[in-house]
Protein backbone atom coordinates (compact mmCIF):
# COMPACT_ATOMS: atom_id res chain seq x y z
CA UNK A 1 -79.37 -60.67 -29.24
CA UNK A 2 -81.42 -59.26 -26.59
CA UNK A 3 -83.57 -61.45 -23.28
CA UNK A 4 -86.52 -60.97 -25.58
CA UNK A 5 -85.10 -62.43 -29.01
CA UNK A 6 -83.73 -65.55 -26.89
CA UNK A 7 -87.15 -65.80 -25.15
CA UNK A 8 -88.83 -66.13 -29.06
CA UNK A 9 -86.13 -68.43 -30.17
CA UNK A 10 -86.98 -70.96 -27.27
CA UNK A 11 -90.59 -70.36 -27.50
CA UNK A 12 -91.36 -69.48 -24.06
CA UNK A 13 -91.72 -66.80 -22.02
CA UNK A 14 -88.68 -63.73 -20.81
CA UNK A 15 -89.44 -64.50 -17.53
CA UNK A 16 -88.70 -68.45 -18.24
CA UNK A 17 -85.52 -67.10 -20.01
CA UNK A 18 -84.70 -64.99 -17.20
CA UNK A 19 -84.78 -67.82 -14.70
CA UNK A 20 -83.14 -70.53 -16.53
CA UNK A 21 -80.44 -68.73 -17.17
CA UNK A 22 -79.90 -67.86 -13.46
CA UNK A 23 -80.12 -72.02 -12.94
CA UNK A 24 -83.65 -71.24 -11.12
CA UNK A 25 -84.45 -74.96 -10.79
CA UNK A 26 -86.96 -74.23 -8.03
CA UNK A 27 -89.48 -72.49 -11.02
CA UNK A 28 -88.27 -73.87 -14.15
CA UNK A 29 -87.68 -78.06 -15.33
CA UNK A 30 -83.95 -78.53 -15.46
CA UNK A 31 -84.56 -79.89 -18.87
CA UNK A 32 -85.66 -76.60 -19.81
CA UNK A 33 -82.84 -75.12 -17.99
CA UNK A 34 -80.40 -76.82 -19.89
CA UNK A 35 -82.17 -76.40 -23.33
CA UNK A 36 -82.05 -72.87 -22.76
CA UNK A 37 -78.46 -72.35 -21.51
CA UNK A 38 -77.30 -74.23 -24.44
CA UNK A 39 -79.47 -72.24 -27.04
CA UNK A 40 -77.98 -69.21 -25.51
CA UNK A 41 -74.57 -70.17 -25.93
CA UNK A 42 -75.42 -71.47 -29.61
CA UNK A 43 -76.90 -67.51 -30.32
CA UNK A 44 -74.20 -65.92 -28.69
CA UNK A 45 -76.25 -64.42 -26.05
CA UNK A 46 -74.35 -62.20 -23.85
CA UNK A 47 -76.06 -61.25 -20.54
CA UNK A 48 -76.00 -57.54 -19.93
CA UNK A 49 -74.24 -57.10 -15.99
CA UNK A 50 -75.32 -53.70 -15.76
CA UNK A 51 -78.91 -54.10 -16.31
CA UNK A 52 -79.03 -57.06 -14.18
CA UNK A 53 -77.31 -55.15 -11.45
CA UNK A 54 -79.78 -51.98 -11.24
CA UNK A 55 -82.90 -54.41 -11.75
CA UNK A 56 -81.20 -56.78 -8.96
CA UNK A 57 -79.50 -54.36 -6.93
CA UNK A 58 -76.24 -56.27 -7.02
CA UNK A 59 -72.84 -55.63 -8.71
CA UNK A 60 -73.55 -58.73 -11.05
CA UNK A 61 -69.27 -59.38 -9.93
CA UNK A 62 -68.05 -62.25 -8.13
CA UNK A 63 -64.61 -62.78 -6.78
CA UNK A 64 -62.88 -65.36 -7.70
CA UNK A 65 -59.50 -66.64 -5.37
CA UNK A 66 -56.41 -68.92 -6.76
CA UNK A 67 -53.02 -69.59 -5.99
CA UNK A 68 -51.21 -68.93 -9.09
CA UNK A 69 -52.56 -68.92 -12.49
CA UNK A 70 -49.89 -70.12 -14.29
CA UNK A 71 -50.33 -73.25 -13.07
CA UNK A 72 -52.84 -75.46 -15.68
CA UNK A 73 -55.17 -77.06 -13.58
CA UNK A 74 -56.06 -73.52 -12.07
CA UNK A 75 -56.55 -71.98 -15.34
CA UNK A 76 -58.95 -74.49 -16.12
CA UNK A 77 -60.68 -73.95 -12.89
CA UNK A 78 -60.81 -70.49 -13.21
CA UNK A 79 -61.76 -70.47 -17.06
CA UNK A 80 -64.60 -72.68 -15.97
CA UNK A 81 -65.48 -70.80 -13.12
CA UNK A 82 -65.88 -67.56 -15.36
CA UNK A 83 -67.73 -68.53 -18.31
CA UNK A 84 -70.23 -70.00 -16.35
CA UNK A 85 -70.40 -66.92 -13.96
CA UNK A 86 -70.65 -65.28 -17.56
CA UNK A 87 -73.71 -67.67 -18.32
CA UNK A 88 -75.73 -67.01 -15.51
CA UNK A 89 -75.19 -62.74 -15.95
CA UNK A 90 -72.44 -62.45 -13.71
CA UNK A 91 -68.58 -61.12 -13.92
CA UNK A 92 -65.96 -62.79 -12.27
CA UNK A 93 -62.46 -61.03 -11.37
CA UNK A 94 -59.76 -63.21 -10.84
CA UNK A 95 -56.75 -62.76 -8.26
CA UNK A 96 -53.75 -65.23 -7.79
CA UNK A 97 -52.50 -64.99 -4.17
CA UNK A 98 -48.73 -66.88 -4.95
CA UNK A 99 -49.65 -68.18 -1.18
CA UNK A 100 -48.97 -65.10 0.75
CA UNK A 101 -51.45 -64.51 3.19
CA UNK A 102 -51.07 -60.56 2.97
CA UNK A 103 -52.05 -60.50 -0.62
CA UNK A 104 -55.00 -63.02 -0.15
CA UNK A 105 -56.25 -60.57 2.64
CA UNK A 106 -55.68 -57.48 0.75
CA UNK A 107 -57.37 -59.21 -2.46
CA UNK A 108 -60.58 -59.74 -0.77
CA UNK A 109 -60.49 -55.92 0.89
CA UNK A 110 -60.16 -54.79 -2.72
CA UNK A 111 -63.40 -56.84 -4.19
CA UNK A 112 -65.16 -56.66 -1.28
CA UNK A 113 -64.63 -52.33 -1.71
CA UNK A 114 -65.82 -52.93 -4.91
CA UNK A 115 -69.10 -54.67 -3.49
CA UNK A 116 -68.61 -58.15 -5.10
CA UNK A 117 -71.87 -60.56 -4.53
CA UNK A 118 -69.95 -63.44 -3.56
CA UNK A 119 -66.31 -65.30 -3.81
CA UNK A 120 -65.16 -68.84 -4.92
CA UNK A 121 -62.40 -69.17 -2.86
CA UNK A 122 -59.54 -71.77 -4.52
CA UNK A 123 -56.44 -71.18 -2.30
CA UNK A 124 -57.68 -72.88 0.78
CA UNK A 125 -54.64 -73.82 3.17
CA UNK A 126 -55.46 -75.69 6.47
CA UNK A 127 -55.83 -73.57 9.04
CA UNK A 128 -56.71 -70.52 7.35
CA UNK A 129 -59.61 -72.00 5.50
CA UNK A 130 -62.09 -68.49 5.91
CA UNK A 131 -60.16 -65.39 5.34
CA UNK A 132 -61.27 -63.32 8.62
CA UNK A 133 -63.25 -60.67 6.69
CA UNK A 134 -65.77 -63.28 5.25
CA UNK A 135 -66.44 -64.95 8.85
CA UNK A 136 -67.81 -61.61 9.93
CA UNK A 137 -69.34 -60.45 6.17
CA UNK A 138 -72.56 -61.26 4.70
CA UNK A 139 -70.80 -62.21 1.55
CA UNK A 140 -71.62 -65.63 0.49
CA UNK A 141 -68.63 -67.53 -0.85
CA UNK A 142 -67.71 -71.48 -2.00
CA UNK A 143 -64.82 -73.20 -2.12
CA UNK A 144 -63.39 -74.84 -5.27
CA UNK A 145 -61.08 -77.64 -5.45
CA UNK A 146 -59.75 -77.70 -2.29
CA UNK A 147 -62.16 -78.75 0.52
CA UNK A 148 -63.91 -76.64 3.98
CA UNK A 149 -65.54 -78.76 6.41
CA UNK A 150 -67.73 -75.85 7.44
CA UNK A 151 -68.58 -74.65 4.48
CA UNK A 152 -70.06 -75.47 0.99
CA UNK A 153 -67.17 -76.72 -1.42
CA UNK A 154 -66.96 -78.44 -4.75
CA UNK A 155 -64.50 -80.73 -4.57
CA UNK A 156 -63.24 -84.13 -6.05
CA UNK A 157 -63.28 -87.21 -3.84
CA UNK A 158 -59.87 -86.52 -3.58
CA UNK A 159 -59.09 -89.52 -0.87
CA UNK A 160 -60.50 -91.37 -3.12
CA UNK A 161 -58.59 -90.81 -5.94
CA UNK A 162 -55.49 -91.50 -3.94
CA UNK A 163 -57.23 -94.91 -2.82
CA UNK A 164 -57.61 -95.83 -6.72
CA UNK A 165 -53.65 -95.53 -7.39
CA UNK A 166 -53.21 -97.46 -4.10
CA UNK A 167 -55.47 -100.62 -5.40
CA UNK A 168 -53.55 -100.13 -8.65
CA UNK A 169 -49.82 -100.30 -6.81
CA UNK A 170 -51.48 -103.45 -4.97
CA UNK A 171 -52.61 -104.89 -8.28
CA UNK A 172 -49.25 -104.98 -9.82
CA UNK A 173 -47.50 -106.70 -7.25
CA UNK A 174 -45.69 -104.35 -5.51
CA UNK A 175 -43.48 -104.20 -2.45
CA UNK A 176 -41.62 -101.09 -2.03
CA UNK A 177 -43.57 -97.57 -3.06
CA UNK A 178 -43.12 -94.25 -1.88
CA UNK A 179 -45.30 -90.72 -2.02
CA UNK A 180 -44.10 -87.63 -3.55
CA UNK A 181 -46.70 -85.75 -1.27
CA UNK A 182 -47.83 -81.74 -1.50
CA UNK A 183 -47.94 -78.77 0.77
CA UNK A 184 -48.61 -79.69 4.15
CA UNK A 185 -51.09 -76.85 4.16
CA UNK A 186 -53.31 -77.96 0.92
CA UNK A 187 -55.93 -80.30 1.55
CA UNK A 188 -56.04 -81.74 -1.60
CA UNK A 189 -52.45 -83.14 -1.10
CA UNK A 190 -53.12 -84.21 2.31
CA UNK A 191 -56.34 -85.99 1.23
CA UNK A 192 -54.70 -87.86 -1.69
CA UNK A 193 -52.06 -89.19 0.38
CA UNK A 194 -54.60 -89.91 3.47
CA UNK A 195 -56.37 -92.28 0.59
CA UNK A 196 -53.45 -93.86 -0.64
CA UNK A 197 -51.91 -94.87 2.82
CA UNK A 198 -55.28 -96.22 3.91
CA UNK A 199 -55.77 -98.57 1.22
CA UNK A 200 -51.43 -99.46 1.69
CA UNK A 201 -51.75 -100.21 5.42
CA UNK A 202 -54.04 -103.15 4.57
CA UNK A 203 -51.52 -104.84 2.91
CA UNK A 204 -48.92 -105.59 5.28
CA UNK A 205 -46.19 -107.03 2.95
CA UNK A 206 -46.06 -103.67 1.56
CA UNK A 207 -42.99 -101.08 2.51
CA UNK A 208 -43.80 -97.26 2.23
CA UNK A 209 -40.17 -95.44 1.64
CA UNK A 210 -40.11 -91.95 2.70
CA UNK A 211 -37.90 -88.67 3.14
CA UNK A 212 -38.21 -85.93 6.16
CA UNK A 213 -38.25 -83.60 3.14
CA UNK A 214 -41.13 -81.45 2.38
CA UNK A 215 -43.17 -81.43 -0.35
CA UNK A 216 -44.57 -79.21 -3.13
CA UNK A 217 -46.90 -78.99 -6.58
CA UNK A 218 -44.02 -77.51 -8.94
CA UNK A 219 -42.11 -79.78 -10.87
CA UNK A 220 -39.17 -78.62 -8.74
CA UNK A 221 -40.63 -79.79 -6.06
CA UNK A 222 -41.26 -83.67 -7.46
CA UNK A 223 -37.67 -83.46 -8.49
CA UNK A 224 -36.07 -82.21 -5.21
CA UNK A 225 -38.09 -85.08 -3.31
CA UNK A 226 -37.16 -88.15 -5.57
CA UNK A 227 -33.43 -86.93 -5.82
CA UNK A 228 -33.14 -87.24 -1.52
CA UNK A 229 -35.37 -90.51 -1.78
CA UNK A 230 -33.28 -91.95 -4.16
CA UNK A 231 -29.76 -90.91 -2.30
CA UNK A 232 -31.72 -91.67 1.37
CA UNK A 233 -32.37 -95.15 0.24
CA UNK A 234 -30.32 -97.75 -1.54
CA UNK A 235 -33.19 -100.24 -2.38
CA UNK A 236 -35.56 -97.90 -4.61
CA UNK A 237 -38.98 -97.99 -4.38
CA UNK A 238 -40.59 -99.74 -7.69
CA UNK A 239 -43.51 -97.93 -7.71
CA UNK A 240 -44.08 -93.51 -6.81
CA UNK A 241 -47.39 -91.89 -6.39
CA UNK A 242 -47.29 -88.22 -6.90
CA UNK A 243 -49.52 -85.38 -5.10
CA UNK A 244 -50.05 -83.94 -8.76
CA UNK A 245 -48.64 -84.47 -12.22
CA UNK A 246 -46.22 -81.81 -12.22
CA UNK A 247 -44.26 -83.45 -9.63
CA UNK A 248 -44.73 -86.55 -11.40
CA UNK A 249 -42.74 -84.73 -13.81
CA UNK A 250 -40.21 -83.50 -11.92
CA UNK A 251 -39.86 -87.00 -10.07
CA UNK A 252 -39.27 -88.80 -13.65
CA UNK A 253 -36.17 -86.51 -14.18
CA UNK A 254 -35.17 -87.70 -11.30
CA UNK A 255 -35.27 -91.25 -12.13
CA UNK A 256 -33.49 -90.61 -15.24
CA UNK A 257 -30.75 -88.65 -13.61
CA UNK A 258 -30.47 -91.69 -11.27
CA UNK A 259 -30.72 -93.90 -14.38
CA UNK A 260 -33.82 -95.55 -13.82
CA UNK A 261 -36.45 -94.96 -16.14
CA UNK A 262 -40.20 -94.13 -15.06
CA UNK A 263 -42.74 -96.73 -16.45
CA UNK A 264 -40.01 -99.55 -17.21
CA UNK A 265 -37.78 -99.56 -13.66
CA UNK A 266 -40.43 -97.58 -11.83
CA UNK A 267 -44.11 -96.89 -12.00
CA UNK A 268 -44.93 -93.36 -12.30
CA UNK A 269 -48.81 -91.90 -11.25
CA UNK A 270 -49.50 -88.32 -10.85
CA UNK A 271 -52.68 -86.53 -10.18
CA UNK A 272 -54.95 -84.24 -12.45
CA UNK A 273 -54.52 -85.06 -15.90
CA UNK A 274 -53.25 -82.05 -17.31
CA UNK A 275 -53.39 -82.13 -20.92
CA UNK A 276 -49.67 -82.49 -21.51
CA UNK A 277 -49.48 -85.72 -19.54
CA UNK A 278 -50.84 -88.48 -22.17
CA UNK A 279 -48.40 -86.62 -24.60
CA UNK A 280 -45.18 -86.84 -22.67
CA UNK A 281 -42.14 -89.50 -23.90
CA UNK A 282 -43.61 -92.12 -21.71
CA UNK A 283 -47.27 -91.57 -21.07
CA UNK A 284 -47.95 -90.54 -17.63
CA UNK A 285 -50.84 -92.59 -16.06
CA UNK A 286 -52.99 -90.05 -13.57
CA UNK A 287 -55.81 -89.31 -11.96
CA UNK A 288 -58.65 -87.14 -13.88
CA UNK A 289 -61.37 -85.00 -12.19
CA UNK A 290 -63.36 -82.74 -14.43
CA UNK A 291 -61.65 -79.61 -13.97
CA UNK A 292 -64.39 -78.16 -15.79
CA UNK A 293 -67.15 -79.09 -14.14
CA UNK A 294 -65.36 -78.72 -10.88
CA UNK A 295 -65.50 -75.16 -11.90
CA UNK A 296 -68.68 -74.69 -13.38
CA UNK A 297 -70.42 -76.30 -10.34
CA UNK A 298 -68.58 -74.32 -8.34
CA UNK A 299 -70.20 -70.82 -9.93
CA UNK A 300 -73.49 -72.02 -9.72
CA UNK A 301 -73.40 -72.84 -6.30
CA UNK A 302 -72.41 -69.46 -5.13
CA UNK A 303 -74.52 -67.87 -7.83
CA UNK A 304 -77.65 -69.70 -6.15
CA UNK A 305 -76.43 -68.21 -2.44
CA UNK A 306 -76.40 -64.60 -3.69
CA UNK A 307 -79.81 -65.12 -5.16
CA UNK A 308 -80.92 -67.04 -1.79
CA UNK A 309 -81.26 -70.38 -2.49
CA UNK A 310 -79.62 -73.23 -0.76
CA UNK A 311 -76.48 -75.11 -1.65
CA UNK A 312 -74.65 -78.03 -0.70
CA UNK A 313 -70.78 -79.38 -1.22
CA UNK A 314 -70.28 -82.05 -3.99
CA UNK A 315 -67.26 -84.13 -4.37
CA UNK A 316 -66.66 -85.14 -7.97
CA UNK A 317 -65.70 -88.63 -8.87
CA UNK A 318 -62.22 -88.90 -9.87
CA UNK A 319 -61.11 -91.78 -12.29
CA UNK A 320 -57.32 -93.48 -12.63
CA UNK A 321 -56.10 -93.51 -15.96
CA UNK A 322 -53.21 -96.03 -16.34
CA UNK A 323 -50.78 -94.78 -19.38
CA UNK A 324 -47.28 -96.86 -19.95
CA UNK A 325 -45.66 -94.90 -16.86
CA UNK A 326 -47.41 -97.58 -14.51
CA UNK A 327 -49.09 -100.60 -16.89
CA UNK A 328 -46.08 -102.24 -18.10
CA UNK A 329 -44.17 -102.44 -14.93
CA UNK A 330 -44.79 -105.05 -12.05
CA UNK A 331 -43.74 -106.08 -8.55
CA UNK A 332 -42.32 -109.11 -7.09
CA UNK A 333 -45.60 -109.76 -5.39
CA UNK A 334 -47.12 -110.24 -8.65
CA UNK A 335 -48.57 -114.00 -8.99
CA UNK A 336 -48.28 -115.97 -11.89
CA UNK A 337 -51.54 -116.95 -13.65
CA UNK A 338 -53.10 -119.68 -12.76
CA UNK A 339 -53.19 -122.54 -15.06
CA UNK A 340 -55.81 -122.78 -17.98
CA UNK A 341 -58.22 -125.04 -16.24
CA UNK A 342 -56.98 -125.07 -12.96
């Protein structure tokens, strides 16, 4: 199916077509935008990159930046990323960096050679948030799930989401809880934790147990951390908040090797939401962005800087999703009910 066939189909004009497809909202309704893109993807309409590129005069290709891509929740990014880059006539090439600086640097020579319109950048580490060659480029670029406070990002409220686990702890009455934090160098991690120790701190009668380890996202990670807290401290925490879910992972083999089981001795929270957690032995409660619309946002942001139009950051709203590894097991600060009638 060709522009023009789509254009009959929705009874309206190529140009129309042409625009909604690109996310024009500035010329065309965003109801019409949306009935359009989904009657597209319904007739298996395929923008053509190479005609858009010598009409355009752009490569129709956008880079796209991650960490790894083995790991779940950046496969769902970057799936999201690309098949609404696909949508709106663009190609999106994907490279994982494995967090070494040299490859991220030689990635972005590479696309950039190959005249890419624009990045989404997804590796962002503090203090190397712009790689060099972009602050001095004309390249427009976005970041995606982790955050830039100079530039536009798509992001979920991810202090919030720590603050939500926090309230939850608090709920449940308890007294001792610890934080299997991230890299020191993601902002994601850092902003979880900055939104659960926020919400802590106002309730004094609560004791944070920590570790000088570091932390990490693999499940390695989660179990290294929980294995020194547990031998670092006699009295166990009763309640762990982890930067992700894969740590949460690794931190309830911990437990278990310690034999204490996560969502009967200990409440268990992890971050995310990856598919695998409500099917686990014991349910992992977690906290859920939309991963997909994280990523789709994220491509039509940058999409509407190449074709000059403005853009601004969003932060998505993340939700806590309590599962048995936190809802069955309380604190000693828990009250009893009050009376029926009292």
């Amino acid at each position: 199916m060709n522009m023009k066939q789509l254009a009959a189909l929705a009874g309206v004009d190529v140009s129309t077509v042409s625009r909604a497809l690109r996310g024009d909202s500035r010329r065309v309704a965003a109801s019409t935008i949306e009935r359009i893109q989904n009657l597209a993807r319904e007739a298996g309409y395929v923008p053509d990159p190479v005609a858009s590129s010598l009409r355009g005069g752009r490569s129709r290709m956008l880079g796209v930046i991650v960490p790894v891509l083995s790991d779940i929740v950046m496969a769902i990014l970057a799936t999201a990323i690309e098949e609404a880059s696909r949508e709106l006539g663009y190609l999106s090439a994907v490279i994982a960096t494995h967090g070494d600086p040299d490859v991220r640097t030689a990635a972005i020579d590479h696309l950039l050679s190959r005249k890419v319109d624009g990045f989404v950048l997804c590796d962002t580490e503090v203090g190397r948030a712009i790689p060099p060659q972009l602050e001095s480029e004309s390249v427009p670029f976005v970041f995606a799930m982790r955050r830039s406070d100079t530039a536009v990002s798509v992001t979920a409220d991810d202090r919030r989401g720590g603050s939500l686990v926090a309230e939850h702890f608090v709920a449940m009455g308890h007294e001792r809880v610890a934080v299997v934090p991230g890299p020191a160098a993601a902002t994601t991690s850092l902003d979880r934790v900055a939104g659960f120790t926020e919400v802590i701190a106002q309730h004094p009668q609560i004791t944070v147990v920590s570790v000088s380890g570091v932390g990490g996202f693999g499940v390695d990670d989660g179990h290294r951390y929980v294995t020194e807290l547990l031998a670092e401290h006699q009295d166990p925490p009763t309640a762990l908040f982890c930067a992700n879910d894969h740590t949460a992972i690794g931190a309830g083999r911990a437990l278990a090797d310690h034999g204490l089981q996560g969502g009967k001795d200990v409440a268990l929270v992890g971050y995310n939401d990856i598919p695998q957690a409500a099917y686990l032995e014991t349910p992992l409660s977690s906290v859920r962005t939309d991963l997909g619309a994280m990523g789709r946002t994220a491509a039509r942001k940058l999409v509407s800087l190449v074709e000059g139009r403005d853009a601004t950051s969003a932060a998505l709203e993340p939700v806590l999703i309590v599962r048995a590894s936190s809802a069955g097991v309380r604190g000693d600060l828990v009250r009893p009910a009050p009376r029926r009638g009292a």
